[in-house]
Protein backbone atom coordinates (compact mmCIF):
# COMPACT_ATOMS: atom_id res chain seq x y z
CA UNK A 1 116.13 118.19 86.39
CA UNK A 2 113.05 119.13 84.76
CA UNK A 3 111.33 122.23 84.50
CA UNK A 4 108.84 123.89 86.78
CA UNK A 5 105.82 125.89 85.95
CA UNK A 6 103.13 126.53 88.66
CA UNK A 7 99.77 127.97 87.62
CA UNK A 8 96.92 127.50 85.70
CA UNK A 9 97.45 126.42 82.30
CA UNK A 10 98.59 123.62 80.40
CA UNK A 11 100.63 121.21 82.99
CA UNK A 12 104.79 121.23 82.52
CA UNK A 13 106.48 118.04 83.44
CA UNK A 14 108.44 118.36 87.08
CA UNK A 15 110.51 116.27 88.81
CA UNK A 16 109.18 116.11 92.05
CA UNK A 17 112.52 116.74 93.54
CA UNK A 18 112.42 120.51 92.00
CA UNK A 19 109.29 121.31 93.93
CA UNK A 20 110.69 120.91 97.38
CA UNK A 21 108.77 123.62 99.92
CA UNK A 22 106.21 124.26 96.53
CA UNK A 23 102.62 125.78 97.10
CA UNK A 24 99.65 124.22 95.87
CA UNK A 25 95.76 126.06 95.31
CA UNK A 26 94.57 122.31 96.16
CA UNK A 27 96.30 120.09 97.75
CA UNK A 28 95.23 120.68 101.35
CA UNK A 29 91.16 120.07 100.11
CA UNK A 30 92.02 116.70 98.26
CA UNK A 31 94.09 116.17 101.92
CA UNK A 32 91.07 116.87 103.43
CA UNK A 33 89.09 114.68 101.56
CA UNK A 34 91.72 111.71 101.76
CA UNK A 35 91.20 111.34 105.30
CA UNK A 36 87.68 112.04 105.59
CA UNK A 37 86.69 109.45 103.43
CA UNK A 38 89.30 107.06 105.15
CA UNK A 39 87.83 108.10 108.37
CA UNK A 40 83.87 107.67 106.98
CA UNK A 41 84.88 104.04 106.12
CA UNK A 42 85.80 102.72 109.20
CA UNK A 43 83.59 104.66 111.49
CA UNK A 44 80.45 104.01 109.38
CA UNK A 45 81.17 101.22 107.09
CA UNK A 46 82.78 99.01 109.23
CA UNK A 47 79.84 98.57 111.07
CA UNK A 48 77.57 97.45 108.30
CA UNK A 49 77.33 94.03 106.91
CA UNK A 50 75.21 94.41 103.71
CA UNK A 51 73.79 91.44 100.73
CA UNK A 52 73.25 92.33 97.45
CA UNK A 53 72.78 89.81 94.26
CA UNK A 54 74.34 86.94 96.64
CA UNK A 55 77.23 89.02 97.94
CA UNK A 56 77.89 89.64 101.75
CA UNK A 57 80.33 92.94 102.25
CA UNK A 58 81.12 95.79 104.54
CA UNK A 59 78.94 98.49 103.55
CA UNK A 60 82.28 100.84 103.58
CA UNK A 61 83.36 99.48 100.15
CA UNK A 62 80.63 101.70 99.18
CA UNK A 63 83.27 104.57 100.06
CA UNK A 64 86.68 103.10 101.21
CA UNK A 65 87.90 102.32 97.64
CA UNK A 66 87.45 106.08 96.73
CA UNK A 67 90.12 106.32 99.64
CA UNK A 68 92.55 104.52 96.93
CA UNK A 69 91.06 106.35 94.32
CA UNK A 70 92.25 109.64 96.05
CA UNK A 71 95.38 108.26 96.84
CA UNK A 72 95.83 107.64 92.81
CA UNK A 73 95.16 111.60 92.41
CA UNK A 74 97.60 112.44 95.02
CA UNK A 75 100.64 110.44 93.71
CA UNK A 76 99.89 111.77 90.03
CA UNK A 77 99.37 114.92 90.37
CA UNK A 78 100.99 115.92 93.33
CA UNK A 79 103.73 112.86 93.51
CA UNK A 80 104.97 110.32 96.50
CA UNK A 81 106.14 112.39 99.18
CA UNK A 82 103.12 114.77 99.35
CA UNK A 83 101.29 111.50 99.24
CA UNK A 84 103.01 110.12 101.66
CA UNK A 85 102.21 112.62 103.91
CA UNK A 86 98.69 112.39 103.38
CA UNK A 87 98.97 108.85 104.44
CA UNK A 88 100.57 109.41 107.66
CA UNK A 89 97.76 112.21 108.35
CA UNK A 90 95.25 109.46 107.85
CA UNK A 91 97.27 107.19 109.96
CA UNK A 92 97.38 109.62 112.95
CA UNK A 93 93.71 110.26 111.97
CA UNK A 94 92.61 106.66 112.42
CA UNK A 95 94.86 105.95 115.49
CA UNK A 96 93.30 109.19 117.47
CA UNK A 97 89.68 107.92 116.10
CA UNK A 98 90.35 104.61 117.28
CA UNK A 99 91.83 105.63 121.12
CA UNK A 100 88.79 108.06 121.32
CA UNK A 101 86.31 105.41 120.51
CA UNK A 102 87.06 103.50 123.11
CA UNK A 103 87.49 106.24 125.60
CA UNK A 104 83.77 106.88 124.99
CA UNK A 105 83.04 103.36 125.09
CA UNK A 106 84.29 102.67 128.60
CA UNK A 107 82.82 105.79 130.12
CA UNK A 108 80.28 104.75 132.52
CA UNK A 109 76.65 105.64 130.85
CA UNK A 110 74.34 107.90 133.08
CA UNK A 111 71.74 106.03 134.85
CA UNK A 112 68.93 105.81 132.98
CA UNK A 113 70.63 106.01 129.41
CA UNK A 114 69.70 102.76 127.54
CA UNK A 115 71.89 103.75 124.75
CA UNK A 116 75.06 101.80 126.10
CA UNK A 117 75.11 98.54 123.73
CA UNK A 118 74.24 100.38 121.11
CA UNK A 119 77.09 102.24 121.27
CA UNK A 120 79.31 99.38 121.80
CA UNK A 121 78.21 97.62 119.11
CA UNK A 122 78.76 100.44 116.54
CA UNK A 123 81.77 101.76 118.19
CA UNK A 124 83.53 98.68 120.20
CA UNK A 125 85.81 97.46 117.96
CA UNK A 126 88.14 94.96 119.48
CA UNK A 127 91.73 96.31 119.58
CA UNK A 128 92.75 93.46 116.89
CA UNK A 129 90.41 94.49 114.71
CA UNK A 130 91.26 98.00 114.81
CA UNK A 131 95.23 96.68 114.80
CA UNK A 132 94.65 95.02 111.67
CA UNK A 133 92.93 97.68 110.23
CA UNK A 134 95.74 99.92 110.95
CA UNK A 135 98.73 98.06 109.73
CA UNK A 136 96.65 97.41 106.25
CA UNK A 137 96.23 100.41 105.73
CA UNK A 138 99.19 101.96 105.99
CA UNK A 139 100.52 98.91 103.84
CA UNK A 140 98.72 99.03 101.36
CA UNK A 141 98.28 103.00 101.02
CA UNK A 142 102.01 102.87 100.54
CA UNK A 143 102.10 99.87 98.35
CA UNK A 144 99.48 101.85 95.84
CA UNK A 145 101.79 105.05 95.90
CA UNK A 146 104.79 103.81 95.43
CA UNK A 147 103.37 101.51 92.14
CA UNK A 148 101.59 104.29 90.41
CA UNK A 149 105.05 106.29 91.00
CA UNK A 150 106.99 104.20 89.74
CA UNK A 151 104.68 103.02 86.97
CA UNK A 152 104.25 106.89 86.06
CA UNK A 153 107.96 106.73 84.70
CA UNK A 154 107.89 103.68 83.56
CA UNK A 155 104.97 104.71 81.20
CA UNK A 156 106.73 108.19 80.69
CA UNK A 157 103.41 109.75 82.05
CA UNK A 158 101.44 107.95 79.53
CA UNK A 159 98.17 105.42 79.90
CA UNK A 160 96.74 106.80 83.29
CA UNK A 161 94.44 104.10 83.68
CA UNK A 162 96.87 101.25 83.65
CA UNK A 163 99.16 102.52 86.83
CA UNK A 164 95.52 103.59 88.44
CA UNK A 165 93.82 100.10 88.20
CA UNK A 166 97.38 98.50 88.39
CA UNK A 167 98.34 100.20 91.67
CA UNK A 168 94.85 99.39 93.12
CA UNK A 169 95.78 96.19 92.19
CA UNK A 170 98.69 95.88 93.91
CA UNK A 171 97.38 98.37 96.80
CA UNK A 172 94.04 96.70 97.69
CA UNK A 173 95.71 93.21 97.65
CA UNK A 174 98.29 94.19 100.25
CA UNK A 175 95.19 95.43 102.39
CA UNK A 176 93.49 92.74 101.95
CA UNK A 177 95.71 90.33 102.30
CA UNK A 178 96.77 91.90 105.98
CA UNK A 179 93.19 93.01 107.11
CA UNK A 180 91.27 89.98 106.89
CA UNK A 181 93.55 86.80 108.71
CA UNK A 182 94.99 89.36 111.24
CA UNK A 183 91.49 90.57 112.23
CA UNK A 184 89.22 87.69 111.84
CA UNK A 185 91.54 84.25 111.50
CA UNK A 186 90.51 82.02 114.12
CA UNK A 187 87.33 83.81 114.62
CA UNK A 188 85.98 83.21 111.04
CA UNK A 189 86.75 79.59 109.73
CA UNK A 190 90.19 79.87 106.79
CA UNK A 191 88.02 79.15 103.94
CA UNK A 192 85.47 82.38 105.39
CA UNK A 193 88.50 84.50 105.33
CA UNK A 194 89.53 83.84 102.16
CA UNK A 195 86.35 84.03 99.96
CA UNK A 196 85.85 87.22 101.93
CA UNK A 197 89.35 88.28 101.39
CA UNK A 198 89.32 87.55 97.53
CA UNK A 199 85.35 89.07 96.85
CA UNK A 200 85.99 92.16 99.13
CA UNK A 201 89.41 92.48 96.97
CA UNK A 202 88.00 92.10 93.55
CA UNK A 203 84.91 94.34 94.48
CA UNK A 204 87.37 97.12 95.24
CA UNK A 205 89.65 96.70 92.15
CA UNK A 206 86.57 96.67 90.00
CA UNK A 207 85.03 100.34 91.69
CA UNK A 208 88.17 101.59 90.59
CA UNK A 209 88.01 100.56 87.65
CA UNK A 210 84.38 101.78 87.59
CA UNK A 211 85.46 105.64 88.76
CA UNK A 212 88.25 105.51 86.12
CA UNK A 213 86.92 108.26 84.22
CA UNK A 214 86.19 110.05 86.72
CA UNK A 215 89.87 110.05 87.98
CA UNK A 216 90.75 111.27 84.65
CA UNK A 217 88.77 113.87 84.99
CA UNK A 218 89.66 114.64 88.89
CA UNK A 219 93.40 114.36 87.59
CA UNK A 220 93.49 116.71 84.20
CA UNK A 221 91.74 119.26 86.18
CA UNK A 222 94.08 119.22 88.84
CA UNK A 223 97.01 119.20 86.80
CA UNK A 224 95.92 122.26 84.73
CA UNK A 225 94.79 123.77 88.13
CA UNK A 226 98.29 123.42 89.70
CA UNK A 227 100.44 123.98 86.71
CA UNK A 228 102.53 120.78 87.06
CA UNK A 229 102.94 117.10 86.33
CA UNK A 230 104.95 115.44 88.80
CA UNK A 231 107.32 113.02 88.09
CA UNK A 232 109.37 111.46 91.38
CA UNK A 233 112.43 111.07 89.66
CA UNK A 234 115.15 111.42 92.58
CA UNK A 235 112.78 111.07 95.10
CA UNK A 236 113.38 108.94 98.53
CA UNK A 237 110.45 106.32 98.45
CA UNK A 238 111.28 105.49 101.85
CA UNK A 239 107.60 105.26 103.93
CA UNK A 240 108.92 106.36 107.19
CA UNK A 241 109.12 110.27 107.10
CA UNK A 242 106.39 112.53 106.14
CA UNK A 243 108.52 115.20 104.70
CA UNK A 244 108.18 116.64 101.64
C-alpha cells in the first residue's frame, strides 16, 4: 500500500485503494465540467454539420473530444473509480436529456407558434440515433479509463502524453466504431459510414493530441492542488458500479 498525503504541495504517490471515502478541493468542478461538455456536444453539436478545407463533420468535435480530454484528467489524477463515476453521471445525464427532448418535442405547440419544426429538427433525434449515441459513449468512456489506468502503471507514472493520446486512441475508436453503423448504417451508404467513421476518429485523436499541453498543465495543477497521485493498484475495474 502506498502512502497518502492530501493537500497542497508536491503530489505523493497513492494507491487508489487507500483513498476509499477521500475528500477532494476539485473533483466535483472537473465533474461538473465532464458532463457539461458531454451534454454541450450532443445537444448543440450534434445538430451541426460543418465543411472546412474539404472536410464534412459534426460541429461537436469542436467540444466533444475535450469530453475525453477530461476523462484523461479524471483517471490520472483522481484514478478509475472516481472516473467511473463521473461516467455514469454523464450517462444518467444524457439519458434524462434525451427522454426530456422528446417530451418537449411531442407536446402539442400553441396555435399560432410556428416554431414547431424548428424544434424538431434541432431536438428530434430518432431514438436510434440517440441509442447509439448512448451505448458509445459509455463504451468508449470506459475503454479510455481503463487504458490510461492501466497504462499509468505500466509506465510507473511516467510519459503522460503517451497513455493520454494512447487511451484516446483506444477510447475514441471504440466510440466510433459503435456510433456511426448503429446510428446511420442503412441510412448512409457502408463506404459513407466508414470515411466518416475513420475522419471523425482521426480528427478527435489529433485535438487531443493538440490540447496535450494543456492536459499537462490541467493535470500538474491538479495533482499539486489535491496532494496525491493516484495509482489504481488493487482497484476493481469492473464498469458496472459507480462506487468509489
Amino acid at each position: 500500500m502506498r502512502g497518502i498525503g492530501v493537500g497542497v504541495g508536491a503530489p505523493r504517490a497513492v494507491s487508489a485503494e487507500s483513498l476509499m471515502g477521500g475528500h477532494f478541493r476539485w473533483f466535483d468542478f472537473v465533474m461538473a465540467a465532464f458532463v457539461t461538455v458531454l451534454l454541450l456536444s450532443n445537444l448543440i453539436g450534434a445538430a451541426k454539420l460543418s465543411t472546412l478545407w474539404g472536410f464534412t463533420f459534426g460541429a461537436g468535435i469542436l467540444f466533444f473530444p475535450l469530453g475525453y480530454v477530461i476523462g484523461d484528467v479524471l483517471t490520472e489524477v483522481y484514478g478509475y473509480a472516481r472516473a467511473r463515476r463521473c461516467v455514469w453521471a454523464g450517462f444518467g445525464g444524457m439519458t434524462f436529456m434525451a427522454v426530456m427532448s422528446w417530451v418537449v418535442v411531442a407536446m402539442p405547440p400553441a396555435e399560432g407558434w410556428t416554431g414547431q419544426a424548428a424544434y424538431e429538427s434541432v431536438f428530434g433525434s430518432t431514438w436510434r440515433i440517440v441509442f447509439a449515441s448512448l451505448l458509445a459513449f459509455w463504451a468508449g468512456e470506459f475503454a479510455n479509463s481503463f487504458v490510461l489506468s492501466k497504462m499509468k502503471i505500466l509506465t510507473k507514472g511516467k510519459h503522460l502524453w503517451s497513455r493520454t493520446i494512447g487511451s484516446t486512441v483506444v477510447g475514441q475508436g471504440v466510440d466510433s466504431v459503435i456510433f456511426y453503423p448503429l446510428a446511420f448504417l442503412g441510412v448512409w451508404t457502408t463506404d459513407q459510414v466508414l470515411t466518416v467513421m475513420v475522419t471523425n476518429w482521426a480528427l478527435k485523436v489529433g485535438w487531443e493530441a493538440v490540447l496535450t499541453p494543456v492536459t499537462y498543465g490541467v493535470v500538474g495543477w491538479l495533482k499539486r492542488q489535491e496532494g496525491v497521485d493516484v495509482f489504481d493498484e488493487g482497484t476493481n475495474f469492473t464498469p458496472f458500479s459507480a462506487q468509489v
